[in-house]
Each structure stands twice: as structure tokens, then as C-alpha cells.
PDB file of N, CA and C in Angstrom:
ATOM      1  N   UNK A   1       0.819  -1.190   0.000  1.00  0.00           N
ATOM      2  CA  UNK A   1       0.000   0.000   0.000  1.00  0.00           C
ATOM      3  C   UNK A   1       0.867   1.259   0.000  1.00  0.00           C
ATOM      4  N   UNK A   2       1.502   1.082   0.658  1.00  0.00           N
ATOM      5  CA  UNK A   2       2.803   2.373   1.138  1.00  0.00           C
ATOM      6  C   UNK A   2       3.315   2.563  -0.450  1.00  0.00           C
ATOM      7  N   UNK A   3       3.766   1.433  -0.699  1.00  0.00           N
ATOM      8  CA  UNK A   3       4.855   1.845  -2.106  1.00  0.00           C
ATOM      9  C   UNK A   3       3.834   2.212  -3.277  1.00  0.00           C
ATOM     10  N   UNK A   4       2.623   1.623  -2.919  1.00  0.00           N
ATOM     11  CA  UNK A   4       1.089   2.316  -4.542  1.00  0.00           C
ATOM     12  C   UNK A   4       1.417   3.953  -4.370  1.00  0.00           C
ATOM     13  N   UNK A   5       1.111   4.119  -3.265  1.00  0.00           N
ATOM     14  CA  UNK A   5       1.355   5.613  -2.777  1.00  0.00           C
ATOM     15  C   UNK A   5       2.371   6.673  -3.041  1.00  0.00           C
ATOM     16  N   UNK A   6       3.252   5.769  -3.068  1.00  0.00           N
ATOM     17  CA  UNK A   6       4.592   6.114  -3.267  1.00  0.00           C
ATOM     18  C   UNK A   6       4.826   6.815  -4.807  1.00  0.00           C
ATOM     19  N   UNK A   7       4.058   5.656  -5.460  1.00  0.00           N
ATOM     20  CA  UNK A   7       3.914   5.944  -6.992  1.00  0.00           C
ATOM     21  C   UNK A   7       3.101   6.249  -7.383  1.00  0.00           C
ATOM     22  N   UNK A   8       2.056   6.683  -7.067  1.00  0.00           N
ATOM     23  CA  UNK A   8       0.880   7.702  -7.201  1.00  0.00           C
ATOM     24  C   UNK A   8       1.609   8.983  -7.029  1.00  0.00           C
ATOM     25  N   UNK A   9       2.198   9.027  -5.843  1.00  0.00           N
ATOM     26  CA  UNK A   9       2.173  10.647  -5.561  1.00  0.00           C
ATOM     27  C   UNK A   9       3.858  10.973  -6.661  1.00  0.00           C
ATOM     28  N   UNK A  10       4.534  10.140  -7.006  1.00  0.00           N
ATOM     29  CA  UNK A  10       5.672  10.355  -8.033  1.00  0.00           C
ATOM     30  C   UNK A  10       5.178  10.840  -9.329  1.00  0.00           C
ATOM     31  N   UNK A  11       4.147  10.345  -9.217  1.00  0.00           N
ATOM     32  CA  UNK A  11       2.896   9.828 -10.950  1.00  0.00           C
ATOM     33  C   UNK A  11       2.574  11.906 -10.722  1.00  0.00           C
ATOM     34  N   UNK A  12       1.789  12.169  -9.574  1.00  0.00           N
ATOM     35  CA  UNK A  12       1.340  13.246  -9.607  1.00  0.00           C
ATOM     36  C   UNK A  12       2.184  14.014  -9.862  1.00  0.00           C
ATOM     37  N   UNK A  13       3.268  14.006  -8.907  1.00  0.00           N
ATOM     38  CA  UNK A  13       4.752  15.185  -9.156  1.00  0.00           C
ATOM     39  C   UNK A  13       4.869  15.141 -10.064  1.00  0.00           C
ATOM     40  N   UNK A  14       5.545  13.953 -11.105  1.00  0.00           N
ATOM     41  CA  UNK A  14       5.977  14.209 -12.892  1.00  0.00           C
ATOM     42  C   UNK A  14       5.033  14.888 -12.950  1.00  0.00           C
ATOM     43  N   UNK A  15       3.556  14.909 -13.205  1.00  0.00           N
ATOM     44  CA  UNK A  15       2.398  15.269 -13.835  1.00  0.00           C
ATOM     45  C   UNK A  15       2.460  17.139 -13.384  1.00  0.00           C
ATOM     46  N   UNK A  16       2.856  17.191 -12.159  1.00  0.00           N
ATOM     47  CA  UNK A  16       2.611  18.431 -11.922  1.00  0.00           C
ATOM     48  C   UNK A  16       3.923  19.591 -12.551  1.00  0.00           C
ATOM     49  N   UNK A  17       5.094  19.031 -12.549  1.00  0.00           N
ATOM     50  CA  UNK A  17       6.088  19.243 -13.035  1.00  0.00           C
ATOM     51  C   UNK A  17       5.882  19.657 -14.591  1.00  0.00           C
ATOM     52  N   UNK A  18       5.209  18.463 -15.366  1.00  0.00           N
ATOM     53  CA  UNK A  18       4.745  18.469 -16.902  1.00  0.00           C
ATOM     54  C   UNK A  18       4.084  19.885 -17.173  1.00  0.00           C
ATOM     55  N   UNK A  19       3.005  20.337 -16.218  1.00  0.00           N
ATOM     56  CA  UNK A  19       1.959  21.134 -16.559  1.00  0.00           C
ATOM     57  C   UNK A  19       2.585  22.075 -16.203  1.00  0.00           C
ATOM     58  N   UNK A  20       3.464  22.351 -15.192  1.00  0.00           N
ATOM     59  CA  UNK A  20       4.124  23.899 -14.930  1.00  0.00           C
ATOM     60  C   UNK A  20       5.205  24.348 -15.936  1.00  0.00           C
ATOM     61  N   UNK A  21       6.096  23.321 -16.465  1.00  0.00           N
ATOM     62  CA  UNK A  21       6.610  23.401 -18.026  1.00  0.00           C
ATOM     63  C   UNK A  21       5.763  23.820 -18.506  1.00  0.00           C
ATOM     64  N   UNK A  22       4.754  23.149 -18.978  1.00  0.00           N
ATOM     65  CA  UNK A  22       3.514  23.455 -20.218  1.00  0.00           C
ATOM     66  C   UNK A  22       3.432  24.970 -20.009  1.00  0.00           C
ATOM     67  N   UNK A  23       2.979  25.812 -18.843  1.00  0.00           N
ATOM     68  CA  UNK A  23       2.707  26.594 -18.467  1.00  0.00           C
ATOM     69  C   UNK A  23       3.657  27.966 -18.716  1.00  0.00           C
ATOM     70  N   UNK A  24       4.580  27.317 -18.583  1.00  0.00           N
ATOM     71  CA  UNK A  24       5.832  28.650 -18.071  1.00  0.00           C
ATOM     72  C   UNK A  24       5.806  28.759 -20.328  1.00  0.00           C
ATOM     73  N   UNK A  25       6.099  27.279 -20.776  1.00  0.00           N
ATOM     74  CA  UNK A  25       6.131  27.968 -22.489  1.00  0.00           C
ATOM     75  C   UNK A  25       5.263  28.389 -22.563  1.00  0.00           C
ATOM     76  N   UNK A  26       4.185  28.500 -21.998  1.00  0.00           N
ATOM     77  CA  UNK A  26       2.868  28.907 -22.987  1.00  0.00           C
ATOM     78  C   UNK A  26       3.018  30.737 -22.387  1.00  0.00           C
ATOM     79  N   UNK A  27       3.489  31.058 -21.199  1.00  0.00           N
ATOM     80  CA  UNK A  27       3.948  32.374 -20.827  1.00  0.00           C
ATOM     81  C   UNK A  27       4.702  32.521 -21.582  1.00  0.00           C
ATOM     82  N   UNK A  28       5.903  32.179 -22.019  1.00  0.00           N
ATOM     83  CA  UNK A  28       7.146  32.870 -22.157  1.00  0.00           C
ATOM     84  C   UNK A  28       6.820  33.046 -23.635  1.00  0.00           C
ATOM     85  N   UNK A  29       5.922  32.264 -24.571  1.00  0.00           N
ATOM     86  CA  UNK A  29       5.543  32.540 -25.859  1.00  0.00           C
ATOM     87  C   UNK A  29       4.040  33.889 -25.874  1.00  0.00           C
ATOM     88  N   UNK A  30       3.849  33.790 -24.794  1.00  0.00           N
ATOM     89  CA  UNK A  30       2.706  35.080 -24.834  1.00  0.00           C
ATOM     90  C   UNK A  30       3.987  36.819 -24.615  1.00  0.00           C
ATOM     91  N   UNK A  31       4.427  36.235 -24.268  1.00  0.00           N
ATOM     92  CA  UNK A  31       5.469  37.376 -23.728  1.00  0.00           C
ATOM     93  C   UNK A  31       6.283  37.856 -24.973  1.00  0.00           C
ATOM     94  N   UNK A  32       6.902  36.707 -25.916  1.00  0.00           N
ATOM     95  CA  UNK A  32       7.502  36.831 -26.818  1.00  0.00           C
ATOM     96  C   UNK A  32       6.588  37.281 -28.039  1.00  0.00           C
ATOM     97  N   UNK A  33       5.588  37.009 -28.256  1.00  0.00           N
ATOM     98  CA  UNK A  33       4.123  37.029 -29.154  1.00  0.00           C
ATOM     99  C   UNK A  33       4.070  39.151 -29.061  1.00  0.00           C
ATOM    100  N   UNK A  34       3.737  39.532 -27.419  1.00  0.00           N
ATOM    101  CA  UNK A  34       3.545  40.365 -27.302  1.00  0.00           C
ATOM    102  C   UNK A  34       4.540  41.384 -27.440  1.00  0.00           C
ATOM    103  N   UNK A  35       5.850  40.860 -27.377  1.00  0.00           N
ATOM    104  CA  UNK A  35       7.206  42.078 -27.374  1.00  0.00           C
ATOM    105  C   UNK A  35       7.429  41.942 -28.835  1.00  0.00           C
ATOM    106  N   UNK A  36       7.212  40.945 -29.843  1.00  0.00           N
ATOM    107  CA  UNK A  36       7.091  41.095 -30.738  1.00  0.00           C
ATOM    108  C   UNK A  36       6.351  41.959 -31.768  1.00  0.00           C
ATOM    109  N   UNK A  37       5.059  41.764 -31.631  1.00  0.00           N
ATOM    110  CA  UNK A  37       4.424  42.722 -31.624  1.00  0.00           C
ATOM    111  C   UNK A  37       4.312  44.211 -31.239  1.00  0.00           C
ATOM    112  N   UNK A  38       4.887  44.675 -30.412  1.00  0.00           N
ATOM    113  CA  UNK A  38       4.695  45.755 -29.863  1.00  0.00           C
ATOM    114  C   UNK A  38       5.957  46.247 -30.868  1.00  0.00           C
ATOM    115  N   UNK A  39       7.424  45.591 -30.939  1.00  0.00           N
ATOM    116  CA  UNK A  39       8.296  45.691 -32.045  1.00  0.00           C
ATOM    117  C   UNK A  39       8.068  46.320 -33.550  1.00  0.00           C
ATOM    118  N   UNK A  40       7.484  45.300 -33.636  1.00  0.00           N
ATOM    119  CA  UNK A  40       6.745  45.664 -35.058  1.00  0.00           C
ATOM    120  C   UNK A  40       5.907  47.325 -35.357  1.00  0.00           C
ATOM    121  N   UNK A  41       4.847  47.541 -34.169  1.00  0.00           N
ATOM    122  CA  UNK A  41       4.018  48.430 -34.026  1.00  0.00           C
ATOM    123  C   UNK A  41       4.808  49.806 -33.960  1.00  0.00           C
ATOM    124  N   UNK A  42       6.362  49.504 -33.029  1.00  0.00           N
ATOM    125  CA  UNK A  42       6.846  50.797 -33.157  1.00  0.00           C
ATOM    126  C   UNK A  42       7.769  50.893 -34.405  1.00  0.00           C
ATOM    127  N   UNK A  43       8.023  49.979 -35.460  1.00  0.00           N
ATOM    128  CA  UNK A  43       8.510  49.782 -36.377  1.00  0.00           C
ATOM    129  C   UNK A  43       7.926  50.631 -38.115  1.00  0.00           C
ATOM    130  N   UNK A  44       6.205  50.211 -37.549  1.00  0.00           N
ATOM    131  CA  UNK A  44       5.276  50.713 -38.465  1.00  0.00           C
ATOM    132  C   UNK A  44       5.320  51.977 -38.680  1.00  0.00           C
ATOM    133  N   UNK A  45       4.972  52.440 -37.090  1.00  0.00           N
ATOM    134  CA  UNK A  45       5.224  53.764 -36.570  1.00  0.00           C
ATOM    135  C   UNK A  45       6.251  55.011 -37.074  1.00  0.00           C
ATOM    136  N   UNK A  46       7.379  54.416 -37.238  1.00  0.00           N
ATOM    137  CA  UNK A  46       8.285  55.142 -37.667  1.00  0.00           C
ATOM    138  C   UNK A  46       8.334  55.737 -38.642  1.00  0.00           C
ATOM    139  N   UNK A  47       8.258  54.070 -39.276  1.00  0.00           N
ATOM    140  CA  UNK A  47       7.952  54.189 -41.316  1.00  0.00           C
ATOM    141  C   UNK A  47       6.866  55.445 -41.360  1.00  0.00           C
ATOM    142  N   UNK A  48       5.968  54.938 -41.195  1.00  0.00           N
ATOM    143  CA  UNK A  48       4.403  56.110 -41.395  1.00  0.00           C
ATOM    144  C   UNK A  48       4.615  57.423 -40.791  1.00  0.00           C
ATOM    145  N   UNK A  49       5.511  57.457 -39.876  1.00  0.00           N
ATOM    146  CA  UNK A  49       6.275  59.058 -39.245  1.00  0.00           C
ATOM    147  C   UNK A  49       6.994  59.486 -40.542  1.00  0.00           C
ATOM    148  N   UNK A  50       7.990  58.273 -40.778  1.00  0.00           N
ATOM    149  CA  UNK A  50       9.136  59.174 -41.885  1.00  0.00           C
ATOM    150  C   UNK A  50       8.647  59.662 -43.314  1.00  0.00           C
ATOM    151  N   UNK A  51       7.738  58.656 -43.522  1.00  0.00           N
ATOM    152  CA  UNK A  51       6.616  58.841 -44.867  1.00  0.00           C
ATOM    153  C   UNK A  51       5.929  60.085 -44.915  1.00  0.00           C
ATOM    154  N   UNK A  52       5.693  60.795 -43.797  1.00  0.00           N
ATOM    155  CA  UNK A  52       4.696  61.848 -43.159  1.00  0.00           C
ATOM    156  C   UNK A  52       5.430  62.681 -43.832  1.00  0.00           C
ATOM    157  N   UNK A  53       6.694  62.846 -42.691  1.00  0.00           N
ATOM    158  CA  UNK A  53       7.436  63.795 -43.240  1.00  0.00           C
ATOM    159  C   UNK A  53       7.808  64.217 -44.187  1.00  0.00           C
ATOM    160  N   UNK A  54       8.259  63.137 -45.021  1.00  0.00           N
ATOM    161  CA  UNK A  54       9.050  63.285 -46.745  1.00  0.00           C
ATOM    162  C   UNK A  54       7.781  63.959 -47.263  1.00  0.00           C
ATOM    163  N   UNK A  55       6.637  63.624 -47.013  1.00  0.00           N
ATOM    164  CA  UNK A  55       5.502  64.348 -48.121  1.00  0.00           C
ATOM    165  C   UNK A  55       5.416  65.850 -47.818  1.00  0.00           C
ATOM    166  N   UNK A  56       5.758  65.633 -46.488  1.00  0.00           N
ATOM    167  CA  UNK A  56       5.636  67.586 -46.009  1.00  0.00           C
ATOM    168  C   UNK A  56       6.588  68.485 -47.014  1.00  0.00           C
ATOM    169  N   UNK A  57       7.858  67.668 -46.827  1.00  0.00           N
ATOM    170  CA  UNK A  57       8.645  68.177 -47.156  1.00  0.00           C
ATOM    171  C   UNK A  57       8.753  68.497 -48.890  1.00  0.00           C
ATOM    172  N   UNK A  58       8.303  67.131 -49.189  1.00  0.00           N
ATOM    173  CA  UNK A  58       7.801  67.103 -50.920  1.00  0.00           C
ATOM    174  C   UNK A  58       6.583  68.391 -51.136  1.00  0.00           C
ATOM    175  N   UNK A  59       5.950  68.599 -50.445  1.00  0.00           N
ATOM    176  CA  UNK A  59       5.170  69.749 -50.961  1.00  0.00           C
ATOM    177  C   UNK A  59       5.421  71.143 -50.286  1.00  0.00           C
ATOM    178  N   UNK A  60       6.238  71.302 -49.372  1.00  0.00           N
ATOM    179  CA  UNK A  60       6.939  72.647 -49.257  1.00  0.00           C
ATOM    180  C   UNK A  60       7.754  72.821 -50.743  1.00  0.00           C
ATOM    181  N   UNK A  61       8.567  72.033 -50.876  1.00  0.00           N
ATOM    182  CA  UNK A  61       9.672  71.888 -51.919  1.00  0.00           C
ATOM    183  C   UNK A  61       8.680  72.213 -53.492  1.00  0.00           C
ATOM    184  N   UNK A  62       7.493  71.377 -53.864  1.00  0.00           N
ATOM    185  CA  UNK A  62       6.486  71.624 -54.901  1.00  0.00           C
ATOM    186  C   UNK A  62       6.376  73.259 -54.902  1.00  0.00           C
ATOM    187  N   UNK A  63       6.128  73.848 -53.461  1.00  0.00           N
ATOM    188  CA  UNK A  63       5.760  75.270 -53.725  1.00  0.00           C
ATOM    189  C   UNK A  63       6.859  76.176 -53.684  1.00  0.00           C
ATOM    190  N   UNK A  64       7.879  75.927 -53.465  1.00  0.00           N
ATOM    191  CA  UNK A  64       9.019  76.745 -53.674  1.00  0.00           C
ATOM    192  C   UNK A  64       9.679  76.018 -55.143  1.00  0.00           C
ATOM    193  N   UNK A  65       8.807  75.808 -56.004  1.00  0.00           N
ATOM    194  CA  UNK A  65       9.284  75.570 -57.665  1.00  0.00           C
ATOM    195  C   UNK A  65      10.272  74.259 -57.805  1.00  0.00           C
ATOM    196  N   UNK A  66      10.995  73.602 -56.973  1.00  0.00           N
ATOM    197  CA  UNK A  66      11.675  72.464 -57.319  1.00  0.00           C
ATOM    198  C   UNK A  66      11.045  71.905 -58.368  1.00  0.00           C
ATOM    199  N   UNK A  67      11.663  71.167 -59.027  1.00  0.00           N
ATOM    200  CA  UNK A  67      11.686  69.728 -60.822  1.00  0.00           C
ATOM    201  C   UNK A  67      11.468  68.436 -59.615  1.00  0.00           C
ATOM    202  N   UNK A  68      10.227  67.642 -59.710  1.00  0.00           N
ATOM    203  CA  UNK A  68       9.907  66.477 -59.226  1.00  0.00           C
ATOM    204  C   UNK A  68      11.350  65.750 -59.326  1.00  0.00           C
ATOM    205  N   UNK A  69      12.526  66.112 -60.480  1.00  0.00           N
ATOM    206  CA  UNK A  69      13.696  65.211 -59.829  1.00  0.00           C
ATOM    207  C   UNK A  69      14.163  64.767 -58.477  1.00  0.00           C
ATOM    208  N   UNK A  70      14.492  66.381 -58.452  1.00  0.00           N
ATOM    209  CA  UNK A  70      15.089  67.495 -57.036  1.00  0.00           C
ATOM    210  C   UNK A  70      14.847  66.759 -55.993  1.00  0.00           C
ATOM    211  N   UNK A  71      12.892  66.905 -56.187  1.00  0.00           N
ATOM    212  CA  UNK A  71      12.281  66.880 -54.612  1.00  0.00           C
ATOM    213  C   UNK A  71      12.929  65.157 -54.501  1.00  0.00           C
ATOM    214  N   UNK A  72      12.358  64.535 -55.504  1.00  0.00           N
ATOM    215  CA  UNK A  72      12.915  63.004 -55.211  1.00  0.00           C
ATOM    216  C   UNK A  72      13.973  62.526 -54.382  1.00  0.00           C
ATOM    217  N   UNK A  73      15.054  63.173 -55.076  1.00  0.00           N
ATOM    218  CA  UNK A  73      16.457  63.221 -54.663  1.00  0.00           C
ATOM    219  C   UNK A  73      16.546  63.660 -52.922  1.00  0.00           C
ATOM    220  N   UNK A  74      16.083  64.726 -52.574  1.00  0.00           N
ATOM    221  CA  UNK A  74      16.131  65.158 -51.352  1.00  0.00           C
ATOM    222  C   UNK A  74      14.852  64.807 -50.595  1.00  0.00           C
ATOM    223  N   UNK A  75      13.543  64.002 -50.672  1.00  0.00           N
ATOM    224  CA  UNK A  75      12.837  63.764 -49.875  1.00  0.00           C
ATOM    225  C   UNK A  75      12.369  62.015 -49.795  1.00  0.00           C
ATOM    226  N   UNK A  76      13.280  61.727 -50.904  1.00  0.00           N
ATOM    227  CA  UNK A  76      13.234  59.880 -50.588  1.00  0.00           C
ATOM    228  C   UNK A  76      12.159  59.240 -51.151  1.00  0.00           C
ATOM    229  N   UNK A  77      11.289  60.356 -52.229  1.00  0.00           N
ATOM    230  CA  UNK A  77      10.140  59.917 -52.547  1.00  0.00           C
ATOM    231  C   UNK A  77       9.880  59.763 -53.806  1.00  0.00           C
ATOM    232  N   UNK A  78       9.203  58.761 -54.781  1.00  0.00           N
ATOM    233  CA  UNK A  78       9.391  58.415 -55.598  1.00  0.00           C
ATOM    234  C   UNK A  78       8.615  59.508 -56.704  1.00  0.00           C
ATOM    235  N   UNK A  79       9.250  59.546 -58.097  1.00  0.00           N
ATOM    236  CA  UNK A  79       8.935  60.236 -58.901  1.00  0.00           C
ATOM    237  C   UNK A  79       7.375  60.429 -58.897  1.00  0.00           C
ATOM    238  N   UNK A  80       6.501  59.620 -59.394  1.00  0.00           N
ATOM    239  CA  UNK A  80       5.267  58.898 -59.187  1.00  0.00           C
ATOM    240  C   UNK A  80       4.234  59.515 -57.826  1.00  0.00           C
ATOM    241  N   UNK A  81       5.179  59.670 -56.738  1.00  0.00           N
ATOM    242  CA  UNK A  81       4.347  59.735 -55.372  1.00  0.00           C
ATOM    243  C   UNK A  81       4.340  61.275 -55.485  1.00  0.00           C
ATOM    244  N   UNK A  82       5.490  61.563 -55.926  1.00  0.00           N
ATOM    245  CA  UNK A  82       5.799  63.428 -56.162  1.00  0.00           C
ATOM    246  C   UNK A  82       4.618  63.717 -56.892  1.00  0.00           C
ATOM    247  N   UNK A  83       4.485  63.454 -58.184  1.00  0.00           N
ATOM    248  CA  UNK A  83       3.651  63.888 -59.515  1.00  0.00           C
ATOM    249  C   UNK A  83       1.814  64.089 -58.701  1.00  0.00           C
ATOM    250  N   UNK A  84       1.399  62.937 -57.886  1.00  0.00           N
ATOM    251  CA  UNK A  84       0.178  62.456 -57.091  1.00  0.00           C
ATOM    252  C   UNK A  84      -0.156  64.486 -56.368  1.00  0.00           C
ATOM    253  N   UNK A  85       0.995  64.792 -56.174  1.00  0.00           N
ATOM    254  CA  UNK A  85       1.352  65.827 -54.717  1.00  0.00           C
ATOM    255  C   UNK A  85       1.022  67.174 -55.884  1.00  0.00           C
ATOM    256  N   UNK A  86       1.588  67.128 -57.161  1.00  0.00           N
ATOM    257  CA  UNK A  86       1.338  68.295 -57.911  1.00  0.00           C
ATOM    258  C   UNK A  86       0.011  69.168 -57.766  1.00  0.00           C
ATOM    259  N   UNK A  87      -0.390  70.287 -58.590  1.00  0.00           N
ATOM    260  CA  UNK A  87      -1.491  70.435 -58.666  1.00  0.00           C
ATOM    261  C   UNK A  87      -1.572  70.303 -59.820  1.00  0.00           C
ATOM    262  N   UNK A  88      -2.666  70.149 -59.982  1.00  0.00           N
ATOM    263  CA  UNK A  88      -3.981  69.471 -61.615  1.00  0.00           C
ATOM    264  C   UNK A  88      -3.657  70.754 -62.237  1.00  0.00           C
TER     265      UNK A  88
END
């Protein structure tokens, strides 16, 4: 009886051992999931900041007469995205 016991409660420990593993990856992948993410988000962020800017700058530059080359050259923005910025 003593030794069933013995191995019951060994049976439980592995078992409990198993599930707190299980547990701690399933944290440490929510953690990684989420810093990842948040990575990315300030990543987006930037882009869509620096994008902001270049257009500001592309249409200050439009009204002080620059050649859609120019602005290209100095605001990182493509011929195409310049021309969009013109007026009709």
C-alpha cells in the first residue's frame, strides 16, 4: 500500500512538473508574441512618421518651384508619389 502511494504521488509530481513546463512555455511565448508585436508596431510607426514627413517636405519643396527630380532626390520619394502631390 505504502509503495502504490509512493507511486501515485511520483505519478502526480511528474504530472505536476509536466503542466508547470507546459505553463511557463505557454507564458514565455505570450510574452515573446507580445514584445514582438509591440516591435513591429513601433517599427510601423516610424515608417508612417518618416513617410509623413518626406511628403511635407515634398510639398513645401512643390511650392518653392523644385523639378519632381530634385524633390525626389532630397525627400526619398518616388517620382510617381511626387507627380500624385502636384497640382492638376
Amino acid at each position: 500500500m505504502v509503495e502504490e502511494l509512493k507511486t501515485i504521488e511520483m505519478g502526480f509530481t511528474d504530472y505536476i512538473a509536466a503542466r508547470q513546463k507546459e505553463f511557463d512555455w505557454l507564458r514565455q511565448g505570450k510574452e515573446q508574441g507580445y514584445e514582438a508585436g509591440l516591435q513591429q508596431g513601433i517599427e510601423q510607426g516610424l515608417e508612417r512618421g518618416a513617410h509623413q514627413k518626406a511628403l511635407e517636405t515634398a510639398k513645401k519643396l512643390i511650392a518653392r518651384g523644385y523639378e519632381p527630380e530634385d524633390i525626389a532626390d532630397l525627400s526619398g520619394l518616388t517620382i510617381s508619389q511626387i507627380q500624385e502631390l502636384l497640382p492638376s
